[in-house]
N, C-alpha and C. Protein backbone atom coordinates (compact mmCIF):
# COMPACT_ATOMS: atom_id res chain seq x y z
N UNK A 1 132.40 151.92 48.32
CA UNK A 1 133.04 153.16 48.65
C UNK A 1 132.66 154.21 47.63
N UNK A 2 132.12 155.10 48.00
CA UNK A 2 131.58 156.08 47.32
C UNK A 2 132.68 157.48 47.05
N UNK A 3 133.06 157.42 45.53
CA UNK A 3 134.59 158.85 45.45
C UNK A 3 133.88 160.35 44.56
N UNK A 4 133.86 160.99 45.69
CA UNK A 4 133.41 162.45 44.71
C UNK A 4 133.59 162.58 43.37
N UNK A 5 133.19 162.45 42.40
CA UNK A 5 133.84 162.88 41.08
C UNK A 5 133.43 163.86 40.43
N UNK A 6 134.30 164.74 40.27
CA UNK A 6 134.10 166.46 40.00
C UNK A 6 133.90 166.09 38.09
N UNK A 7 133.12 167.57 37.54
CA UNK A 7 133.12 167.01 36.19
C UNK A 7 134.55 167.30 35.36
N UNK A 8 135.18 168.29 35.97
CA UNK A 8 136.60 168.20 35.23
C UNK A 8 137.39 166.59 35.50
N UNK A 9 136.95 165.79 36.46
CA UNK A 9 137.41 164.19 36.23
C UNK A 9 136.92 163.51 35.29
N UNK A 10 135.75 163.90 34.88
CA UNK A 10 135.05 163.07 34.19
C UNK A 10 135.32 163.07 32.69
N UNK A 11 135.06 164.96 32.54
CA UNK A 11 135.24 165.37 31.00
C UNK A 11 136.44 164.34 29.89
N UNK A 12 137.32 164.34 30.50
CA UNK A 12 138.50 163.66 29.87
C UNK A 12 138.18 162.01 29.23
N UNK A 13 137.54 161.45 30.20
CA UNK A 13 137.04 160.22 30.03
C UNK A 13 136.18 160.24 29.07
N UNK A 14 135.09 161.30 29.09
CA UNK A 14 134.24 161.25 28.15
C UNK A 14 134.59 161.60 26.79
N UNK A 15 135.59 162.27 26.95
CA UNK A 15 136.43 162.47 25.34
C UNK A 15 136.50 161.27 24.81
N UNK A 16 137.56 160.71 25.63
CA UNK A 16 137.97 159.29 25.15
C UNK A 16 136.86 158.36 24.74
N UNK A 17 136.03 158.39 25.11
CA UNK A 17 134.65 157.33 25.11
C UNK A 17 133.54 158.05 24.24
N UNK A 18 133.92 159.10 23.31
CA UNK A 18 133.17 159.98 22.79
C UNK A 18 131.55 160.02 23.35
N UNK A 19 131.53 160.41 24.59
CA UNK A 19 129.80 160.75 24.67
C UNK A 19 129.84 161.78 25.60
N UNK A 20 129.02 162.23 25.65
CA UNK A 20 128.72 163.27 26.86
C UNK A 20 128.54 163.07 28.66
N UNK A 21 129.41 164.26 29.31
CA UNK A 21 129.44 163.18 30.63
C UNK A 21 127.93 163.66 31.54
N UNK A 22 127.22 164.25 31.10
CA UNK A 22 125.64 163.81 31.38
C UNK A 22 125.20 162.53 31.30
N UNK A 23 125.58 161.58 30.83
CA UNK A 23 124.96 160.40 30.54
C UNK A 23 125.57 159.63 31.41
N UNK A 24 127.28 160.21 32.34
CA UNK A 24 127.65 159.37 33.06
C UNK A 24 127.05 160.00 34.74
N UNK A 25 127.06 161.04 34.59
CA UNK A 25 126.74 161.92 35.88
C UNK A 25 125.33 161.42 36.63
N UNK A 26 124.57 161.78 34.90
CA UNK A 26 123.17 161.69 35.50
C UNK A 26 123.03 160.24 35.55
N UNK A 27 121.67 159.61 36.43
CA UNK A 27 120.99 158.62 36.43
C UNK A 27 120.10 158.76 35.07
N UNK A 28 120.00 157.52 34.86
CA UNK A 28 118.92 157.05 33.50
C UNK A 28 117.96 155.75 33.67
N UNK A 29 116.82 155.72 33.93
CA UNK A 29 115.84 154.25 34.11
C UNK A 29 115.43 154.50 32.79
N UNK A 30 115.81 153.12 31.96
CA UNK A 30 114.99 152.90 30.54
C UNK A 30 114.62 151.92 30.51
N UNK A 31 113.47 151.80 29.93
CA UNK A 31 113.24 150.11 29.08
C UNK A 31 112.98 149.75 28.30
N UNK A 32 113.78 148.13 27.78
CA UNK A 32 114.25 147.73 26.79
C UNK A 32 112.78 147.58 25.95
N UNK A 33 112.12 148.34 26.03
CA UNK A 33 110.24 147.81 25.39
C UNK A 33 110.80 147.10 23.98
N UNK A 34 111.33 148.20 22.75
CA UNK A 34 111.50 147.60 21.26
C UNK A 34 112.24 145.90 22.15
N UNK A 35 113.29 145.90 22.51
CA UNK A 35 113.67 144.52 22.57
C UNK A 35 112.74 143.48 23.13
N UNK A 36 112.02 143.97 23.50
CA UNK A 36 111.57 142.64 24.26
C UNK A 36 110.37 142.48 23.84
N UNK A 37 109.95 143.45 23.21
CA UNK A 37 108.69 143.15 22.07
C UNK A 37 109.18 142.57 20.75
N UNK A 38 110.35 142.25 20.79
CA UNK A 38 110.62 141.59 19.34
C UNK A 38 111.25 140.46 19.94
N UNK A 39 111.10 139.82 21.35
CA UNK A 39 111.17 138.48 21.78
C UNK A 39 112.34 138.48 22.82
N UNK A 40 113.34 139.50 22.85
CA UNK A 40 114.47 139.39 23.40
C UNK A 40 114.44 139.54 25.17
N UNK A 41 114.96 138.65 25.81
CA UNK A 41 115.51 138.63 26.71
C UNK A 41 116.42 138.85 27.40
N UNK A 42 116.82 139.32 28.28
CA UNK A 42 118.13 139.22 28.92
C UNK A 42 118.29 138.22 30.23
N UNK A 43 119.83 137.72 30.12
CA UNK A 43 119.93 136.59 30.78
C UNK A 43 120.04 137.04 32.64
N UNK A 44 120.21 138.13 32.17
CA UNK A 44 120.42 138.89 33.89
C UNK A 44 119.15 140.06 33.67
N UNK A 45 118.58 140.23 34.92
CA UNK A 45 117.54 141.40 34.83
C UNK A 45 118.15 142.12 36.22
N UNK A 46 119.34 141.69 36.99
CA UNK A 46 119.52 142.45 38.14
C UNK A 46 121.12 142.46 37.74
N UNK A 47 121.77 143.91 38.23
CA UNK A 47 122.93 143.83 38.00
C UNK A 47 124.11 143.49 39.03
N UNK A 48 123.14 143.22 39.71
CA UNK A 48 124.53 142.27 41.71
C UNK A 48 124.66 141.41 41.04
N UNK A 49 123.48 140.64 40.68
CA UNK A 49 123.20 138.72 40.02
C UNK A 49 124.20 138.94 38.46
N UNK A 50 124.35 139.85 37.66
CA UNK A 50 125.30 140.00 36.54
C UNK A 50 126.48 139.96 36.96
N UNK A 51 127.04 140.72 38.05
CA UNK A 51 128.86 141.12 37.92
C UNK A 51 128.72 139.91 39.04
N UNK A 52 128.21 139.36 39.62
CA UNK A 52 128.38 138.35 40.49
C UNK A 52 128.71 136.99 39.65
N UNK A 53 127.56 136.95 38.72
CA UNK A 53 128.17 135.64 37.97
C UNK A 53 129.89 136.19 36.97
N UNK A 54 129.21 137.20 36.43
CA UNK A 54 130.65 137.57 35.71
C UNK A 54 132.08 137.67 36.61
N UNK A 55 131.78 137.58 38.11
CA UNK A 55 132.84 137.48 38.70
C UNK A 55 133.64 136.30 38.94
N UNK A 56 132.32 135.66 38.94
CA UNK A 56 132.74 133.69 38.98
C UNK A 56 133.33 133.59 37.94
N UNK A 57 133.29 134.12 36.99
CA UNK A 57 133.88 133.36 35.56
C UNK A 57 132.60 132.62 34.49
N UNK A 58 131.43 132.93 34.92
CA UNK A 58 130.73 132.45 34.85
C UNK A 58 130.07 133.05 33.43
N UNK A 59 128.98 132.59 32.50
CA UNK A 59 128.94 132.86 30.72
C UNK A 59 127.63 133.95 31.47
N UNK A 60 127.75 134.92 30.76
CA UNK A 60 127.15 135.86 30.78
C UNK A 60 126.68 135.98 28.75
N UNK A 61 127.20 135.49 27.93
CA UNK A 61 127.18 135.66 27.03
C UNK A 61 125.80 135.29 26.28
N UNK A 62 125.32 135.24 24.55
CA UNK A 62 124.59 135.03 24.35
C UNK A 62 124.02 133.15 24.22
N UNK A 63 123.12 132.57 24.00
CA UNK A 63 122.86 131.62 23.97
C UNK A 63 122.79 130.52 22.64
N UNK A 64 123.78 131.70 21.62
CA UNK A 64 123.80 130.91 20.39
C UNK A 64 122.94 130.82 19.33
N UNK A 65 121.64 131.77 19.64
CA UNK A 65 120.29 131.97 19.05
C UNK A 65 120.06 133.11 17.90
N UNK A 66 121.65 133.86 17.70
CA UNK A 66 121.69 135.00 17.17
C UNK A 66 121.01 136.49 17.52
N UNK A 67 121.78 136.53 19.26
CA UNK A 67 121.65 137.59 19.47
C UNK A 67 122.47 138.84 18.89
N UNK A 68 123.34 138.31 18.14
CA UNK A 68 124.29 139.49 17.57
C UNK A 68 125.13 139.85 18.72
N UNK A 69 125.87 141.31 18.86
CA UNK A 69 126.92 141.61 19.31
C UNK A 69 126.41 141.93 21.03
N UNK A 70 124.61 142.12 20.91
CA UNK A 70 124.30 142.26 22.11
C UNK A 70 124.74 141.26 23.38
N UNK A 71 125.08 139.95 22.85
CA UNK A 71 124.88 138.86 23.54
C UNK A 71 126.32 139.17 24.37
N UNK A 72 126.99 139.87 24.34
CA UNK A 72 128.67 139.90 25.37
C UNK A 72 127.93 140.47 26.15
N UNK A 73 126.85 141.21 26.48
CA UNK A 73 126.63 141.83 27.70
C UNK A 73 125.63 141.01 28.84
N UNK A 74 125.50 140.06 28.18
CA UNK A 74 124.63 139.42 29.20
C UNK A 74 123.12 138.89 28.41
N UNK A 75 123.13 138.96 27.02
CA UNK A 75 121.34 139.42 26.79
C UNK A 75 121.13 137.64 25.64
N UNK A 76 119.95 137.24 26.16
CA UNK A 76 119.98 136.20 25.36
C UNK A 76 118.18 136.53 24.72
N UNK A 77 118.59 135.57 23.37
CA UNK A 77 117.12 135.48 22.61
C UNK A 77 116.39 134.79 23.10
């Protein structure tokens, strides 16, 4: 379900979350090049297949290899 969101909805949020709501408005395609040239992986590369397992209950986390704090989001070494 798709909900209009005007930027006076947004602004407030972005206070709270200190960033700018360009970064939520706009679209962004990046890639992880530095990470993954220094070996890193992520355990999900699609994000249906991420909130799908994270919906199961399922470890999204790191693999114990010392990914650091990255590893809660899904990203393994």
């Amino acid at each position: 379900m798709n909900v209009p969101a005007y930027r006076w909805m947004i602004e407030p949020a972005m206070w709270v979350l200190r960033t700018e709501p360009e970064l939520v408005v706009k679209s962004r395609w990046v890639a992880p090049e530095r990470l993954t040239a220094a070996g890193f992986t992520f355990a999900h590369t699609d994000l249906a297949e991420a909130l799908r397992t994270s919906a199961q209950g399922g470890s999204t986390g790191s693999s114990g290899t010392g990914s650091a704090s990255v590893g809660s989001v899904g990203a393994r070494r």
